[in-house]
N, C-alpha and C. Protein backbone atom coordinates (compact mmCIF):
# COMPACT_ATOMS: atom_id res chain seq x y z
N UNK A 1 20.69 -8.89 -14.61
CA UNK A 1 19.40 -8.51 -14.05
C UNK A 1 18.48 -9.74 -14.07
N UNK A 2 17.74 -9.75 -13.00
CA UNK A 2 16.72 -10.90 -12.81
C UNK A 2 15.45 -10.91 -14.04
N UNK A 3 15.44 -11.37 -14.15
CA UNK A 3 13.85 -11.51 -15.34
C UNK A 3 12.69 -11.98 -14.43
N UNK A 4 11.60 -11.45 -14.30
CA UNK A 4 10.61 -11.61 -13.08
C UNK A 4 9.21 -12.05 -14.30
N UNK A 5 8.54 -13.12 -13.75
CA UNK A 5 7.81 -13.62 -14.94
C UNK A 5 6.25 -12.80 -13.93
N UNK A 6 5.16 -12.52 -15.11
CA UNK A 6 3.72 -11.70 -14.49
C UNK A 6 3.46 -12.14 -13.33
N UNK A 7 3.52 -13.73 -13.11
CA UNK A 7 3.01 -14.63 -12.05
C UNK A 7 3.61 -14.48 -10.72
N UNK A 8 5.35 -14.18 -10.71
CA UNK A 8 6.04 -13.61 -9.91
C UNK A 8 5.63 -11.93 -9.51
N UNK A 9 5.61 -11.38 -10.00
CA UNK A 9 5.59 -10.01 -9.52
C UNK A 9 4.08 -9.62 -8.97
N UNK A 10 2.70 -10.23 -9.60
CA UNK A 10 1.54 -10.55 -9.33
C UNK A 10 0.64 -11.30 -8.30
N UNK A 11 1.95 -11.94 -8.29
CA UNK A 11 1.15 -13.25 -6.68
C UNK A 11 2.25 -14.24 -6.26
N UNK A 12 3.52 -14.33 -6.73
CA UNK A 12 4.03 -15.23 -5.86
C UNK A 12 5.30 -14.50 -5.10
N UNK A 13 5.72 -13.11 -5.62
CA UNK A 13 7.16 -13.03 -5.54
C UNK A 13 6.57 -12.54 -3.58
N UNK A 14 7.96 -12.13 -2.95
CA UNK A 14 7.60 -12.05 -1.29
C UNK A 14 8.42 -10.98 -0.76
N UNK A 15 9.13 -10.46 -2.01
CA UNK A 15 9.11 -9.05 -2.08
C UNK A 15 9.96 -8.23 -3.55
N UNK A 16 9.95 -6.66 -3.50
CA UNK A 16 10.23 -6.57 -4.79
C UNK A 16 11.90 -6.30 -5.31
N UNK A 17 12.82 -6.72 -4.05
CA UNK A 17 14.24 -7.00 -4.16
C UNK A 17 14.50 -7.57 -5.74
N UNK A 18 15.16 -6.65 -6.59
CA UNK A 18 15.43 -7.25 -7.54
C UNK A 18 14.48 -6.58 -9.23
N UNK A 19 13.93 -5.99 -8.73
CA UNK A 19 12.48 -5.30 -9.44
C UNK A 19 12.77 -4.42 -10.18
N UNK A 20 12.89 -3.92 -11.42
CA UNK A 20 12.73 -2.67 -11.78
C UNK A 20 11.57 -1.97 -11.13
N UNK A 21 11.88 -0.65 -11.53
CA UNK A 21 10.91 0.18 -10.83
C UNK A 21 9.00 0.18 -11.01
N UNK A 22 9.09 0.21 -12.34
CA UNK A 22 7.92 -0.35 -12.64
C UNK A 22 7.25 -1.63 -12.13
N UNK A 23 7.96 -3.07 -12.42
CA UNK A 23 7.94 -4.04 -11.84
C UNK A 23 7.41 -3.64 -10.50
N UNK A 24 8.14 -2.94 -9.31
CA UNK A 24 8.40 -2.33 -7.73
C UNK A 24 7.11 -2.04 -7.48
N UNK A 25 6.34 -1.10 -8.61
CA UNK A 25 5.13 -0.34 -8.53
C UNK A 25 4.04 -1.72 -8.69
N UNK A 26 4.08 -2.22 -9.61
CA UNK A 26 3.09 -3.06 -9.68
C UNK A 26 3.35 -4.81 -8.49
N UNK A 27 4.14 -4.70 -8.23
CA UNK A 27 4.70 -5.71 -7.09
C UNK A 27 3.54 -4.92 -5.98
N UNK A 28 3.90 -3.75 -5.44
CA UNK A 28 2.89 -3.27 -4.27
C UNK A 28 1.67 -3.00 -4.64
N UNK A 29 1.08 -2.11 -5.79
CA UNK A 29 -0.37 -2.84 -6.09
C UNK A 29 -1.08 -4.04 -5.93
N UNK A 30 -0.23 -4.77 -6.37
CA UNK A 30 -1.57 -6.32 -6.99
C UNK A 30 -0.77 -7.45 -6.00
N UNK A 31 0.49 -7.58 -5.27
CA UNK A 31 0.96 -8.75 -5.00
C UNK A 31 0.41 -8.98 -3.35
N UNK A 32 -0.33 -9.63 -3.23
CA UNK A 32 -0.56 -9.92 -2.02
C UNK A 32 0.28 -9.54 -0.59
N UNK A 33 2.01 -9.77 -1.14
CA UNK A 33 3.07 -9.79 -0.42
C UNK A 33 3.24 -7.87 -0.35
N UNK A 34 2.73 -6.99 -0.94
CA UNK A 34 3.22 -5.65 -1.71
C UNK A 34 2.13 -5.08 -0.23
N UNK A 35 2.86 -3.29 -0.32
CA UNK A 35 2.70 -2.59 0.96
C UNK A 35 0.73 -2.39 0.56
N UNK A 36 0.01 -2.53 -0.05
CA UNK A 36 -1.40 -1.68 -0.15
C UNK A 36 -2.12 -2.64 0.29
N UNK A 37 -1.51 -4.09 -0.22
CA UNK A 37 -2.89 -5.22 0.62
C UNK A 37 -2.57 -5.32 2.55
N UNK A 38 -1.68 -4.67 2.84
CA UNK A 38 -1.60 -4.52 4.34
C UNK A 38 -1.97 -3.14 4.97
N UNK A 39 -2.34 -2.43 4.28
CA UNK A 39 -3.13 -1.33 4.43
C UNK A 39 -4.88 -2.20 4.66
N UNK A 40 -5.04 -1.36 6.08
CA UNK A 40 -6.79 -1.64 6.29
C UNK A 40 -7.96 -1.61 5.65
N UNK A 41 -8.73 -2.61 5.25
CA UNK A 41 -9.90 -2.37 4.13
C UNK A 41 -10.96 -1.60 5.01
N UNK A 42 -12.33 -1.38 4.54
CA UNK A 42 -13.39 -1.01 5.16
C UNK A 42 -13.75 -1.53 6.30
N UNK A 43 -13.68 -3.00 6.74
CA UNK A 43 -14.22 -3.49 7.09
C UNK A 43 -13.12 -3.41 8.96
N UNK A 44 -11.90 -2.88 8.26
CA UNK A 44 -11.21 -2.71 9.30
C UNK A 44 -11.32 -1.52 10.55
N UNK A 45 -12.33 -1.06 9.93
CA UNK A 45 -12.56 0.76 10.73
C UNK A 45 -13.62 0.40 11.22
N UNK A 46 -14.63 -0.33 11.15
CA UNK A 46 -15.90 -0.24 12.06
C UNK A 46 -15.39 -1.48 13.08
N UNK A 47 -16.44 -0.78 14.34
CA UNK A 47 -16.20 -1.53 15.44
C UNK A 47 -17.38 -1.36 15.97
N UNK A 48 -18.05 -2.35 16.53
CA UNK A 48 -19.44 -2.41 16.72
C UNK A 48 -20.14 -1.39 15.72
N UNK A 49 -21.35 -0.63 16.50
CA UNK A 49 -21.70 0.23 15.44
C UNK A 49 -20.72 2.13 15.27
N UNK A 50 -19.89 2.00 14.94
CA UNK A 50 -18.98 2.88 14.90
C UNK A 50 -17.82 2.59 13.36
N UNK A 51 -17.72 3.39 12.76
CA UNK A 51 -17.49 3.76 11.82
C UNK A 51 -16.22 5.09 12.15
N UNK A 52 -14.52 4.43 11.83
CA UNK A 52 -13.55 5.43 12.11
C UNK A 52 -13.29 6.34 11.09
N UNK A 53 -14.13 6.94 10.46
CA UNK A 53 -14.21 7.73 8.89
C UNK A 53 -12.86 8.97 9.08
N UNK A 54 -12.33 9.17 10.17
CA UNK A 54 -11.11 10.21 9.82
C UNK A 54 -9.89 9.43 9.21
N UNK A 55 -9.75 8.19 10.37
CA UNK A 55 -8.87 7.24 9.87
C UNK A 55 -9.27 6.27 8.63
N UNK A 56 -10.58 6.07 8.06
CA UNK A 56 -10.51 5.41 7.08
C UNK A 56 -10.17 6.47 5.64
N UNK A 57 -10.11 7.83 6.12
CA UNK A 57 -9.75 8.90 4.94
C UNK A 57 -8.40 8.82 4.74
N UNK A 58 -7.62 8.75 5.65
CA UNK A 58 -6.10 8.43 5.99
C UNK A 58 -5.57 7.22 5.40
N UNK A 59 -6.07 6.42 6.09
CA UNK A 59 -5.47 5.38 6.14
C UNK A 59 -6.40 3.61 4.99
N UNK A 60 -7.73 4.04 4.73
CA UNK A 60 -8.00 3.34 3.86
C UNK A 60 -7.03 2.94 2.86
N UNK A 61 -7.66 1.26 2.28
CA UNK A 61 -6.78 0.89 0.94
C UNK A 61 -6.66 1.70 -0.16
N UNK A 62 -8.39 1.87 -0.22
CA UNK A 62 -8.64 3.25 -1.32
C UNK A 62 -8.40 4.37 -1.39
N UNK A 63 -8.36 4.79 -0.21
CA UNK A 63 -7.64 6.68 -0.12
C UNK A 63 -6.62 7.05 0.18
N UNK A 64 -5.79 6.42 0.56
CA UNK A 64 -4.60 6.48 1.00
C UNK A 64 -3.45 7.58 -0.13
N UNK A 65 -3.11 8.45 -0.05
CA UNK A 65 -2.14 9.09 -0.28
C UNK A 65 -1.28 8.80 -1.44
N UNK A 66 -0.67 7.98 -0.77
CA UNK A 66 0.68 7.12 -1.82
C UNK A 66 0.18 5.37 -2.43
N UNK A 67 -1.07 4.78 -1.58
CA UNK A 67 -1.35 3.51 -2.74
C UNK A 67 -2.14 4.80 -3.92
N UNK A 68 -2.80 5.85 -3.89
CA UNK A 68 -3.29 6.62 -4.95
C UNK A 68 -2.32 6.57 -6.08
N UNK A 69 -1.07 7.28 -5.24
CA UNK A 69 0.25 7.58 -6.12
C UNK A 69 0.83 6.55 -6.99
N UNK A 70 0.74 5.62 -6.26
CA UNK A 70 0.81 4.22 -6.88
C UNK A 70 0.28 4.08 -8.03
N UNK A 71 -1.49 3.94 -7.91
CA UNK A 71 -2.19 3.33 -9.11
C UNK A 71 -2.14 4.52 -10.16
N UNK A 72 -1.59 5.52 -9.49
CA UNK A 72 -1.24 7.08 -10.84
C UNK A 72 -0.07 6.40 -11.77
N UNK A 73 1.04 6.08 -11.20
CA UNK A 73 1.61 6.00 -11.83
C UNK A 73 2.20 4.56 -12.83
N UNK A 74 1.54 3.57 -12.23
CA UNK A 74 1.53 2.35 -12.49
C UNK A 74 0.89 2.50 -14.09
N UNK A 75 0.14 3.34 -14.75
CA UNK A 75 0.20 3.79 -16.14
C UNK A 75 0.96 4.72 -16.82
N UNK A 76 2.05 5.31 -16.20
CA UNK A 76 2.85 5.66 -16.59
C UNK A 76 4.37 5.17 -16.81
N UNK A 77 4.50 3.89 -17.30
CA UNK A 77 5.68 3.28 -16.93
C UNK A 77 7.19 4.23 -17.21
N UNK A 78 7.74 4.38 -16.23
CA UNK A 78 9.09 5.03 -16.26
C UNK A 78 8.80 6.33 -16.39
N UNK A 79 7.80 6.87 -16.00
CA UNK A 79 7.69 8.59 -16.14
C UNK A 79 8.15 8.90 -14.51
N UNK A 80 8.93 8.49 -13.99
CA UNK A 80 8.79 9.33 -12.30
C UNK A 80 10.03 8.63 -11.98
N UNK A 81 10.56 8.92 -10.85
CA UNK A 81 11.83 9.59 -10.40
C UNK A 81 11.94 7.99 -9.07
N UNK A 82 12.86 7.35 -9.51
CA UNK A 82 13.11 6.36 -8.24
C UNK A 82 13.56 6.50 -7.25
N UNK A 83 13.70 7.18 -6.44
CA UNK A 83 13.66 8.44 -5.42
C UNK A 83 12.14 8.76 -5.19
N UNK A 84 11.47 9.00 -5.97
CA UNK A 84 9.96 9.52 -5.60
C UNK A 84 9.44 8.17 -5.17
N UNK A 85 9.76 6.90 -6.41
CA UNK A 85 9.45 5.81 -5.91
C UNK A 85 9.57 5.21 -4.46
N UNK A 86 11.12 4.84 -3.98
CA UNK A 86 11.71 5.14 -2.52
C UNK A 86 10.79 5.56 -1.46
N UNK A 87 10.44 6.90 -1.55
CA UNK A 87 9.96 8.05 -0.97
C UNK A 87 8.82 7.27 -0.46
N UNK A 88 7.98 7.33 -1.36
CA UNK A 88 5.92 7.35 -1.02
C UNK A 88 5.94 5.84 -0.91
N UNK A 89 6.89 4.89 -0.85
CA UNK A 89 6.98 3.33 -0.42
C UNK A 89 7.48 3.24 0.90
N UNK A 90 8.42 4.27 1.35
CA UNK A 90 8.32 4.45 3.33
C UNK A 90 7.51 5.25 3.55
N UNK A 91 7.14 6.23 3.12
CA UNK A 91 5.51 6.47 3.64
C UNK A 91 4.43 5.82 3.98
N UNK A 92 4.51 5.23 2.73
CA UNK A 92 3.22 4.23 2.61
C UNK A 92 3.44 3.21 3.97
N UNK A 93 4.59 2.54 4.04
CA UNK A 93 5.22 1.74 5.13
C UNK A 93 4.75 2.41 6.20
N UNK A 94 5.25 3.58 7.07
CA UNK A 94 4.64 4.20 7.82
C UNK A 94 3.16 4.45 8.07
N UNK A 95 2.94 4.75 6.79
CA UNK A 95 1.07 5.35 7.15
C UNK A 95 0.36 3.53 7.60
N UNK A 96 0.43 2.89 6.89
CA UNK A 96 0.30 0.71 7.87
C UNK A 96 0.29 0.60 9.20
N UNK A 97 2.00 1.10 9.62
CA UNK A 97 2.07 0.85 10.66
C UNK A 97 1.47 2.27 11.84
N UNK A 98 0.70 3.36 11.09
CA UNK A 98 -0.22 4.37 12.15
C UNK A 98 -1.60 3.86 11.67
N UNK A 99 -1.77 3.25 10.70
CA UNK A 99 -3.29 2.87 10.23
C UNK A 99 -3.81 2.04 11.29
N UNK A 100 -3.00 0.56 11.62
CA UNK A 100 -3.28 0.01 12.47
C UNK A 100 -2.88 0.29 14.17
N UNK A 101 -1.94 0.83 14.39
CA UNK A 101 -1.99 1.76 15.43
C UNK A 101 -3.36 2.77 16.04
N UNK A 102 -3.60 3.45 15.27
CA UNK A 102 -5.11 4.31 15.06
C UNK A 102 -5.77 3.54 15.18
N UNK A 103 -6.66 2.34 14.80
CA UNK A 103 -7.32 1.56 14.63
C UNK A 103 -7.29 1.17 16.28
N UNK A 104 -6.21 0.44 16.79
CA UNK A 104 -6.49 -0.31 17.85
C UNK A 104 -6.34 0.81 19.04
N UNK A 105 -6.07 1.88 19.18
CA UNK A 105 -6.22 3.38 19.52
C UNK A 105 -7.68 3.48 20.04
N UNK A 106 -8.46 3.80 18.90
CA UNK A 106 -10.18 3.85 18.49
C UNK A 106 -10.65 3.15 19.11
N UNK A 107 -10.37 1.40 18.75
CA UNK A 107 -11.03 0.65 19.73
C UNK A 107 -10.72 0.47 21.06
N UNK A 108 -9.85 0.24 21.69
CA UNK A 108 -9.90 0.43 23.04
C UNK A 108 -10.23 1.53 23.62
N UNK A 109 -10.63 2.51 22.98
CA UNK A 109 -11.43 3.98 23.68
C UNK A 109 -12.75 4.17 23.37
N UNK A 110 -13.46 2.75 22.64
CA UNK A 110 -14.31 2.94 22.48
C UNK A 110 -15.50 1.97 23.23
């Protein structure tokens, strides 16, 4: 098994191939390279003076579904099912690629 040092899993690694699960969880929290910093911030939903508040409920960094699930369980080390892990990490993948979909949706109809 790989040994992944804080600095790796935190900010340099470029993905979490190789990760324990825990590791996996905190790789997509905090790593730049990880699925939640490609999720849309605030600043991504307004467009002129317009504000996409259905899609920023959806699809925000902060509200999002499964980065939630994430920072739930990221204090629970090894309490949950790697399969569940799996699971809400192609979700999450998915809900990105309709976040910004939606987004450029909104704006060209607006």
């Amino acid at each position: 098994m790989i040994k992944f040092t804080t600095e790796q899993i935190f900010e340099t690694a470029t993905s979490a191939k190789g990760m324990t699960k825990d590791q996996t969880v905190m790789f997509h929290l905090y790593n730049p390279n990880g699925l939640v910093a490609k999720l849309p911030d605030f600043d991504d939903f307004c467009h002129g003076d317009r504000f996409f508040t259905g899609a920023h409920m959806l699809y925000g960094k902060y509200d999002n579904h499964y980065a939630n699930w994430l920072r739930e369980v990221v204090n629970k080390p090894g309490r949950y099912k790697k399969w569940t892990l799996v699971y809400s990490l192609n979700e999450l993948a998915k809900d990105i690629d309709r976040a910004w979909q939606v987004i450029a949706e909104k704006k060209a109809a607006a």
